[in-house]
Protein backbone atom coordinates (compact mmCIF):
# COMPACT_ATOMS: atom_id res chain seq x y z
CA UNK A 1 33.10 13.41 -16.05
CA UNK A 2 35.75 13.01 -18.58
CA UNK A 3 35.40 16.49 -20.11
CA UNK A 4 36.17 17.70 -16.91
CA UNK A 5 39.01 15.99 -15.33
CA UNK A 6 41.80 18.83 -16.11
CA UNK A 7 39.96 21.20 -13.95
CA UNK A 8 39.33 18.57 -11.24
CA UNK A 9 42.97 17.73 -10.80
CA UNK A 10 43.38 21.52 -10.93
CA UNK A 11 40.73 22.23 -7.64
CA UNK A 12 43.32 19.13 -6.25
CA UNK A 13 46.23 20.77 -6.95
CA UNK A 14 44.69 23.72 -5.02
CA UNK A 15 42.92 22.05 -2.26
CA UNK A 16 39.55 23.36 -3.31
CA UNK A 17 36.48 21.75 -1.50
CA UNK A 18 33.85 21.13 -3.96
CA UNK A 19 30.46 19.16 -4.62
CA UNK A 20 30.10 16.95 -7.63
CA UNK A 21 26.74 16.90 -9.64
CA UNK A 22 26.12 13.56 -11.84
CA UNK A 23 23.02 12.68 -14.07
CA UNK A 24 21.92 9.12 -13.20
CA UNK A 25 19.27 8.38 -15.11
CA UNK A 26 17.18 10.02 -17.91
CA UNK A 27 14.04 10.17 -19.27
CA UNK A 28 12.24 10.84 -22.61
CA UNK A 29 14.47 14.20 -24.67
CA UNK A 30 17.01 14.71 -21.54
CA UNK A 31 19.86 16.98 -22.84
CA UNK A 32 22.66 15.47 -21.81
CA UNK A 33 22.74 11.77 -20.94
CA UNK A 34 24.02 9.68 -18.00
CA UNK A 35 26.99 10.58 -16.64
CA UNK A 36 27.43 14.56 -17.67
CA UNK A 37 28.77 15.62 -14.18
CA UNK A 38 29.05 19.38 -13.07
CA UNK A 39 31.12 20.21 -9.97
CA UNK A 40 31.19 23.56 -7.67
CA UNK A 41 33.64 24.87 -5.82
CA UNK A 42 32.99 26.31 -2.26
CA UNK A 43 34.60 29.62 -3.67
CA UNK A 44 31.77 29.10 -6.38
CA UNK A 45 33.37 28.14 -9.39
CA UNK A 46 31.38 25.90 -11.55
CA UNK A 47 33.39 23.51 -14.02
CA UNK A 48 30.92 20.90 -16.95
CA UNK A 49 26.85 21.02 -17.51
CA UNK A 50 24.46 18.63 -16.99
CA UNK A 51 21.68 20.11 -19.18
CA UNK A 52 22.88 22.75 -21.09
CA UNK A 53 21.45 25.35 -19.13
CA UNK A 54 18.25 24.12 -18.12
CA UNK A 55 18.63 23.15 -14.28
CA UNK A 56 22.01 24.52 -13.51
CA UNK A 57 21.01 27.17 -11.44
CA UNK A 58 19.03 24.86 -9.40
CA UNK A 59 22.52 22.26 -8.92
CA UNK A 60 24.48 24.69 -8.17
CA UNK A 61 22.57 25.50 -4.97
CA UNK A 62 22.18 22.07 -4.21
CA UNK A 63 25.75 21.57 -4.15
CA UNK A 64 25.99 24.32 -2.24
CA UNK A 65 24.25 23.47 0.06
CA UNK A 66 26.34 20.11 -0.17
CA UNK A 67 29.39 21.38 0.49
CA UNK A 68 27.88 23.36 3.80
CA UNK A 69 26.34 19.97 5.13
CA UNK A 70 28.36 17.33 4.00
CA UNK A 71 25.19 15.23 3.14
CA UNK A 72 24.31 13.97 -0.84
CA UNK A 73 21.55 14.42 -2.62
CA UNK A 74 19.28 12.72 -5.03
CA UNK A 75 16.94 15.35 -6.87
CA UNK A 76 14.54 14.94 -9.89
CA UNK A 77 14.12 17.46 -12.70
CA UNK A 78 11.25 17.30 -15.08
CA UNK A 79 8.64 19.76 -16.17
CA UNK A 80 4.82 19.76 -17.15
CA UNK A 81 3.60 21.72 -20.45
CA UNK A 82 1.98 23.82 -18.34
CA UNK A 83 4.87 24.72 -16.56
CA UNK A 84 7.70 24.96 -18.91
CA UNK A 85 9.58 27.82 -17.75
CA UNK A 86 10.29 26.88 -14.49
CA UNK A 87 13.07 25.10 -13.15
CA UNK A 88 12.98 22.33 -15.30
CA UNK A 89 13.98 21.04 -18.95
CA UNK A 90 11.72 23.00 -21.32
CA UNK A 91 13.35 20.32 -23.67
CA UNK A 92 10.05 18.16 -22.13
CA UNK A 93 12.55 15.70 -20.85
CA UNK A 94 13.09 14.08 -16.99
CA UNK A 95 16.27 13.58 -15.50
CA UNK A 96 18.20 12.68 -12.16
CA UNK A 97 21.21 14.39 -10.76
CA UNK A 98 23.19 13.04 -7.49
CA UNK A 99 24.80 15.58 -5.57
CA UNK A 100 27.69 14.54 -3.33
CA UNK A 101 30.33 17.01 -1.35
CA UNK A 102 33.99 15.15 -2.32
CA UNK A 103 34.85 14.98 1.69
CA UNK A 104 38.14 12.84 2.81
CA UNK A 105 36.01 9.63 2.27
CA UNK A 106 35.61 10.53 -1.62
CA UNK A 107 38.77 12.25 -2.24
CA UNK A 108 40.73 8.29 -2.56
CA UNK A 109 38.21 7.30 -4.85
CA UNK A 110 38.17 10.18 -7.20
CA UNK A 111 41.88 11.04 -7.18
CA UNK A 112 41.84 7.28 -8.09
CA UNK A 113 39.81 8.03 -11.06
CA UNK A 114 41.17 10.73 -12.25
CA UNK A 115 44.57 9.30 -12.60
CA UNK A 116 42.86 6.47 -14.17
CA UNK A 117 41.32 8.50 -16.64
CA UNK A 118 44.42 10.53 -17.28
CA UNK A 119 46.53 7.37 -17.94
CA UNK A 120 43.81 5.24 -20.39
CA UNK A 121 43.42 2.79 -17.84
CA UNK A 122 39.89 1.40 -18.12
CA UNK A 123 37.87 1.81 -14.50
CA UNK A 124 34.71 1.20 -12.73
CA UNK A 125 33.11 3.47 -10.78
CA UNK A 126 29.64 2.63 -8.23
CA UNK A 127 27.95 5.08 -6.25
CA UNK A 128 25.20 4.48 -4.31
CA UNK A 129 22.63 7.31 -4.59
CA UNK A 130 19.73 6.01 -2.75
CA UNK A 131 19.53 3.99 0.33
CA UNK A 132 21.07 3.12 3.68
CA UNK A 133 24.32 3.35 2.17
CA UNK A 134 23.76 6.37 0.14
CA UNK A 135 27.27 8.47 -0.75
CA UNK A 136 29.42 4.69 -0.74
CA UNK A 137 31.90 3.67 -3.29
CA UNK A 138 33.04 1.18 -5.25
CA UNK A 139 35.72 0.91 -7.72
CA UNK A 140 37.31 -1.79 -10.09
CA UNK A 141 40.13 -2.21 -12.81
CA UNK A 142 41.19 -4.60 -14.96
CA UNK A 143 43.19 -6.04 -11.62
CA UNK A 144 39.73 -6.44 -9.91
CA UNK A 145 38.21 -4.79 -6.80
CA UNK A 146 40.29 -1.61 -5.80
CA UNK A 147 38.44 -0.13 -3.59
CA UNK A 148 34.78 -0.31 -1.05
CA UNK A 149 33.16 1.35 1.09
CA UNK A 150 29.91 -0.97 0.55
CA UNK A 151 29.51 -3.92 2.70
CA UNK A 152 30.37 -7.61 0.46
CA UNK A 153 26.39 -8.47 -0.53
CA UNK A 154 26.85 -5.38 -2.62
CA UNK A 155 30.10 -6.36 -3.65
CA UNK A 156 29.12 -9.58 -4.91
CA UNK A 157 26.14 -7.97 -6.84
CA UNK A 158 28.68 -5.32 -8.38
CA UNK A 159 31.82 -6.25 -9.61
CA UNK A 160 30.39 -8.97 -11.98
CA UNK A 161 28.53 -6.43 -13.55
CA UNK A 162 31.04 -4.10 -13.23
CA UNK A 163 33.40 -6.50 -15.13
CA UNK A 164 31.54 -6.44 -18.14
CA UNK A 165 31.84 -2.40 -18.32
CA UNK A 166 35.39 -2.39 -18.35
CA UNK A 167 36.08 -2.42 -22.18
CA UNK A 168 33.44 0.23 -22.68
CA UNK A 169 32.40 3.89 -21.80
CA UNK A 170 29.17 2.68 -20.49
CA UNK A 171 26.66 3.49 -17.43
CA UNK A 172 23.94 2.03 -15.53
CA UNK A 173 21.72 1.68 -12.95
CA UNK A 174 21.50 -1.09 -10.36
CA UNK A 175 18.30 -1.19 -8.19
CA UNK A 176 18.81 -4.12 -5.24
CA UNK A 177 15.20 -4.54 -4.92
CA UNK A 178 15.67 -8.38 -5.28
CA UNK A 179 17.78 -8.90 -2.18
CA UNK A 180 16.27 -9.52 1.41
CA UNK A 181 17.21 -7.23 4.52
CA UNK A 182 18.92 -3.68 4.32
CA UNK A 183 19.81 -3.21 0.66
CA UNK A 184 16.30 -3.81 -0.75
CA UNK A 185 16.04 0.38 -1.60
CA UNK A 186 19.54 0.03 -2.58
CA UNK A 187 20.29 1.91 -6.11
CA UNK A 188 23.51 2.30 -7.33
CA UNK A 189 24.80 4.37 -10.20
CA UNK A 190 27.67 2.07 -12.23
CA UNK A 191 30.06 4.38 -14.69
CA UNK A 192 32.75 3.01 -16.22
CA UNK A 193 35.84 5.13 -17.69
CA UNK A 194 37.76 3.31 -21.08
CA UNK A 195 40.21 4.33 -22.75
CA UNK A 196 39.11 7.06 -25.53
CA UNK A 197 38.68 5.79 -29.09
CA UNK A 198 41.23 6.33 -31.08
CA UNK A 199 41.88 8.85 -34.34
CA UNK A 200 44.45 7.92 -37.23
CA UNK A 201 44.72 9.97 -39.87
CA UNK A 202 46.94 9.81 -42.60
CA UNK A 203 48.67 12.68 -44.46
CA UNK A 204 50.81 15.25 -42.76
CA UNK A 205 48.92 18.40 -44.50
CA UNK A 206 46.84 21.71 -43.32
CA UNK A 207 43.49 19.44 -43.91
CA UNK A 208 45.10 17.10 -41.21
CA UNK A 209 45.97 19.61 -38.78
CA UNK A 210 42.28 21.00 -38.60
CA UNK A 211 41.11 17.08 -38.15
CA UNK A 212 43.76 16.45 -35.32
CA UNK A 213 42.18 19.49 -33.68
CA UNK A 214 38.88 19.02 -33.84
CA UNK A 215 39.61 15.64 -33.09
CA UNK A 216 40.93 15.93 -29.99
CA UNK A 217 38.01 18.68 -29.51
CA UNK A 218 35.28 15.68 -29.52
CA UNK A 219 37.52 13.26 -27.18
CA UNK A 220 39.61 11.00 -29.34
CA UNK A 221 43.33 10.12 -29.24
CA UNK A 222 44.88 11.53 -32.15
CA UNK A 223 47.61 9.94 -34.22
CA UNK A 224 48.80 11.59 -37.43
CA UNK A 225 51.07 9.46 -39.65
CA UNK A 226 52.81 10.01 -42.75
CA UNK A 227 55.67 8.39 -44.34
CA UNK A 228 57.53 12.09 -44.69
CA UNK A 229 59.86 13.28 -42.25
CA UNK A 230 59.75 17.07 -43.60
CA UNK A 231 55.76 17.26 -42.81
CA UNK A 232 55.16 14.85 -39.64
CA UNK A 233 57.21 17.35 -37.56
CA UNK A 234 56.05 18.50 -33.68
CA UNK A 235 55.90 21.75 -34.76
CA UNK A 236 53.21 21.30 -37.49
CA UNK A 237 51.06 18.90 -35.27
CA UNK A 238 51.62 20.29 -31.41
CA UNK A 239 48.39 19.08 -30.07
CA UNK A 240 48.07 15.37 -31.31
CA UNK A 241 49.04 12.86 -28.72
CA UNK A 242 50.87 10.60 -31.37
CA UNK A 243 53.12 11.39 -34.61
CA UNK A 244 54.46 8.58 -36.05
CA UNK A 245 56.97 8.92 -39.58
CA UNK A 246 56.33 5.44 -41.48
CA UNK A 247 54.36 4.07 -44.55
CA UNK A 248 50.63 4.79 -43.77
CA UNK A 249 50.07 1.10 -44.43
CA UNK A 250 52.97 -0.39 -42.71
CA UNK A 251 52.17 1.70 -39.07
CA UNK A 252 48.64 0.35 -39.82
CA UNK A 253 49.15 -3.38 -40.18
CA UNK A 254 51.06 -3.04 -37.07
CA UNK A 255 48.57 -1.28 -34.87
CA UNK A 256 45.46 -2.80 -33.24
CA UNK A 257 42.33 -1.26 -34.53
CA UNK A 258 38.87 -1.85 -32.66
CA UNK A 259 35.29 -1.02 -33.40
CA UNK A 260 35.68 2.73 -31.99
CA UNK A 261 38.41 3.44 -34.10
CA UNK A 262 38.34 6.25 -36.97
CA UNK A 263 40.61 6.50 -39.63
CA UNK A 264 41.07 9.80 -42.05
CA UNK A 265 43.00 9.18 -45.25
CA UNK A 266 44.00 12.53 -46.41
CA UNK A 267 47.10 11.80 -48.30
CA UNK A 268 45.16 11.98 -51.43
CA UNK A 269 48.05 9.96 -53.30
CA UNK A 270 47.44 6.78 -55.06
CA UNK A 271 51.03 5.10 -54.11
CA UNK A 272 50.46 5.62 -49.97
CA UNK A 273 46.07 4.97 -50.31
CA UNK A 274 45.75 2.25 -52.03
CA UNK A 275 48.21 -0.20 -50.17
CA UNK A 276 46.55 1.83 -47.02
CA UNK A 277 43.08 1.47 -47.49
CA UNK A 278 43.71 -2.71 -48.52
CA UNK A 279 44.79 -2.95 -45.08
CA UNK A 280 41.80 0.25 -43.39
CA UNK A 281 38.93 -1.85 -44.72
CA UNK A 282 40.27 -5.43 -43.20
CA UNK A 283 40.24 -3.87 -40.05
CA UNK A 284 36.85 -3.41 -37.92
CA UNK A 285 37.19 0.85 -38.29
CA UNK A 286 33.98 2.12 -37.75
CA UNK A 287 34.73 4.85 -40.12
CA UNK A 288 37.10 5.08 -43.33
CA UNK A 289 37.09 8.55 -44.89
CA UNK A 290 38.75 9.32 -47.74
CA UNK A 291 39.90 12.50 -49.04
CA UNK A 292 39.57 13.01 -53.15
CA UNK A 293 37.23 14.65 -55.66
CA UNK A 294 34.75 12.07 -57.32
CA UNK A 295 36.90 11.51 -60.00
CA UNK A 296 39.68 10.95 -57.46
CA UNK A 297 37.35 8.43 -55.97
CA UNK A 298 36.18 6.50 -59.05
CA UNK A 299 40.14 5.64 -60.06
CA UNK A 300 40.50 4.70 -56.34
CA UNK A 301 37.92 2.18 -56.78
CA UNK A 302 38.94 0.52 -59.75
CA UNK A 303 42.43 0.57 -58.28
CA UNK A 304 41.38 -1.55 -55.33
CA UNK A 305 39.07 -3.75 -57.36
CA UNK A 306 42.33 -4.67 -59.53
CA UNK A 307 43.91 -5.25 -56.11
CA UNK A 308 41.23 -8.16 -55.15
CA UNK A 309 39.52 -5.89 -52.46
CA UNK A 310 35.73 -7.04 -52.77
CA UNK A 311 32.66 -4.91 -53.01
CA UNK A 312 31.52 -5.61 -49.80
CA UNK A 313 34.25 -3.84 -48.49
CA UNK A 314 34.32 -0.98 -50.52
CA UNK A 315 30.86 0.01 -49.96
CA UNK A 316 32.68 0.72 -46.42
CA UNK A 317 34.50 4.08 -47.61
CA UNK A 318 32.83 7.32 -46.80
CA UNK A 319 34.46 9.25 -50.33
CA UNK A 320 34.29 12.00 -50.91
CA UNK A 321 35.34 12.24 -46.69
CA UNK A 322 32.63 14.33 -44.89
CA UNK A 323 29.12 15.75 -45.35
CA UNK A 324 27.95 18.82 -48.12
CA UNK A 325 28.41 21.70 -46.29
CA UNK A 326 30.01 23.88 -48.65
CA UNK A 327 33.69 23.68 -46.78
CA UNK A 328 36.59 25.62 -48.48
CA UNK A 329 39.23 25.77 -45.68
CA UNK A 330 40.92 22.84 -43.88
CA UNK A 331 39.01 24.41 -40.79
CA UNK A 332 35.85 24.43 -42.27
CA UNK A 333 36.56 20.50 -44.05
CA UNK A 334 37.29 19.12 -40.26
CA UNK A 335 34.12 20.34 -39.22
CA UNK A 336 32.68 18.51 -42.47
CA UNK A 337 34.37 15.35 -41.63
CA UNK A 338 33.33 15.87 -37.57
CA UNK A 339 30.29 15.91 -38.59
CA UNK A 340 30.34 12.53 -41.03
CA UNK A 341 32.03 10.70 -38.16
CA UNK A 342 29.34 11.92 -35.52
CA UNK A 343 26.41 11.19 -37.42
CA UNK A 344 27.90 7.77 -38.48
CA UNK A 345 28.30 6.90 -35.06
CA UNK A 346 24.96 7.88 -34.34
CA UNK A 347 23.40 6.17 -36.66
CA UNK A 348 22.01 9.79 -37.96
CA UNK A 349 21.10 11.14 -41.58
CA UNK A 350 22.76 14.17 -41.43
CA UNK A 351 20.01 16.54 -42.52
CA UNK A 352 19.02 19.63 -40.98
CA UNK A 353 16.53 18.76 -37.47
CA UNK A 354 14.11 20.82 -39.00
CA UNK A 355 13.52 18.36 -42.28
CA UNK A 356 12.84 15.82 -39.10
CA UNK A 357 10.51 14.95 -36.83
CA UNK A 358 10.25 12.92 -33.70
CA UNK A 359 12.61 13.37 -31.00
CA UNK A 360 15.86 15.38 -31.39
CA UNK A 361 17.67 13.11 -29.04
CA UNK A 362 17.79 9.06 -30.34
């Protein structure tokens, strides 16, 4: 739902009425995973996709329909080889979309997201999709239980597991069929909402403006830092949601990098990367890229080995930064990059789908 939170507040803002579509579970080559959420307006506006294309059609009646009757659904989309043009995934893949009108009752607990959301403030969010309590809501922060609508057995089943989604974007899905009485064909949909993982990159050039863009295109918070005043200016980076003016090395011994992080060293000057990337490949950084030719790279590496920085640590540096696509402009280098960083954080090779076989989606 993140992707679509601008236009949400927006429908707010307006006092649309609207239905919100969210995939709760998946099976086999599904398109998009749990947790893509579309929502429709009652004036028919349409905001996010579920399955790229696939079942739209179908979810937008169904919400609808929603919206009309005030009642959620639970529906099932799949498809049959012999069947593959209907409405279905062609993709061959299986997956389940709730459908809920936003009525008075979920209006607190989404405006409560939202603003979560908006402000980095990690949150929980359970919805029951199937059951006697189907439609109900729960929601947590870091401050514990902040809202319910479920009655306390479910309670006490949620929030510990809740708890442990709080650091993470995560989802899952909760079946009560373990408990006695009423809540046995209980299932509730958990999502949780952290903070986005953050960007830093390092070098106040064109290169860097591209990779603040398309950074912020694929979700992260962008910093850009660079120790000169005359570059680092507003003006050159409008988008980015941090500029900092300070040593590349200095801001980064200072700042507290996680596993999520991704850090872009563009300066592509000994004196700023080498007392930068001692301190980059201490941290846990799931990706350090490096701007440079080969030769660039080679004196880099010596330079660090002089410094004490051990192999081990070395082998972490993605240089030359990006994957061989041929890129000539900074615009076509961030998609180079965007593409490293994906694919590292996929686990992926890289190579073109077609050199591959199995399933597109891992």
């Amino acid at each position: 739902m993140r992707d679509i939170v601008d236009g949400l507040i927006g429908w707010r803002g307006r006092g649309e009425r609207f239905a919100l579509a969210t995939v709760v579970r998946t099976w086999s080559s599904a398109p998009r995973p749990p947790g893509a959420a579309m929502a429709v307006s009652a004036a028919g506006e349409v905001l996010g996709s579920i399955s790229g294309g696939c079942v739209e059609g179908e979810t937008y009646e169904m919400a609808q329909r929603a919206i009309e009757s005030g009642r959620p659904t639970l529906a099932r989309f799949g498809v049959s080889d012999e069947d593959a043009f209907a409405t279905g995934l062609t993709c061959g893949g299986i997956i389940e979309v709730f459908v809920e009108p936003v009525g008075d009752q979920q209006l607190a607990v989404l405006d409560q997201t939202l603003d979560a959301i908006k402000a980095g403030r990690p949150t929980v969010v359970a919805t029951v999709t199937a059951g006697p309590a189907v439609g109900q809501h729960l929601t947590m922060d870091e401050s514990g239980l902040t809202s319910s609508t479920v009655g306390p057995e479910a309670v006490d089943i949620l929030l510990p597991r809740m708890a442990t989604m709080l650091d993470r974007t995560a989802t899952e899905m909760v079946h009560m069929g373990q408990l006695p009485g009423p809540l046995t064909s209980t299932s509730v949909f958990l999502q949780s909402f952290a903070p986005p993982p953050r960007m830093i990159v390092f070098g106040a050039i064109d290169f860097a403006a591209a990779v603040a863009d398309i950074g912020k295109f694929l979700g992260y918070h962008v910093t850009v830092c660079d120790a000169r005043p005359v570059f680092a200016t507003p003006a050159r980076f409008p988008g980015v949601d941090r500029l900092v003016v300070d040593w590349p090395h200095r801001y980064l011994s200072s700042e507290k990098v996680d596993e999520d992080t991704v850090l872009c060293v563009l300066t592509h000057d000994p004196k700023f990367d080498i007392p930068l990337l001692k301190v980059a490949l201490e941290t846990p950084a799931r990706y350090v890229g490096v701007m440079g030719s080969r030769r660039a790279h080679a004196d880099r590496l010596e330079a660090l080995r002089s410094e004490g920085v051990p192999e081990w640590q070395l082998e972490r540096l993605r240089s030359p930064i990006g994957l061989d696509l041929g890129a000539r402009t900074p615009e076509e280098t961030a998609v180079s990059i965007a593409a490293e960083i994906i694919a590292a954080a996929r686990g992926a090779t890289g190579a073109p789908l077609r050199e591959r076989e199995g399933a597109i989606h891992r």
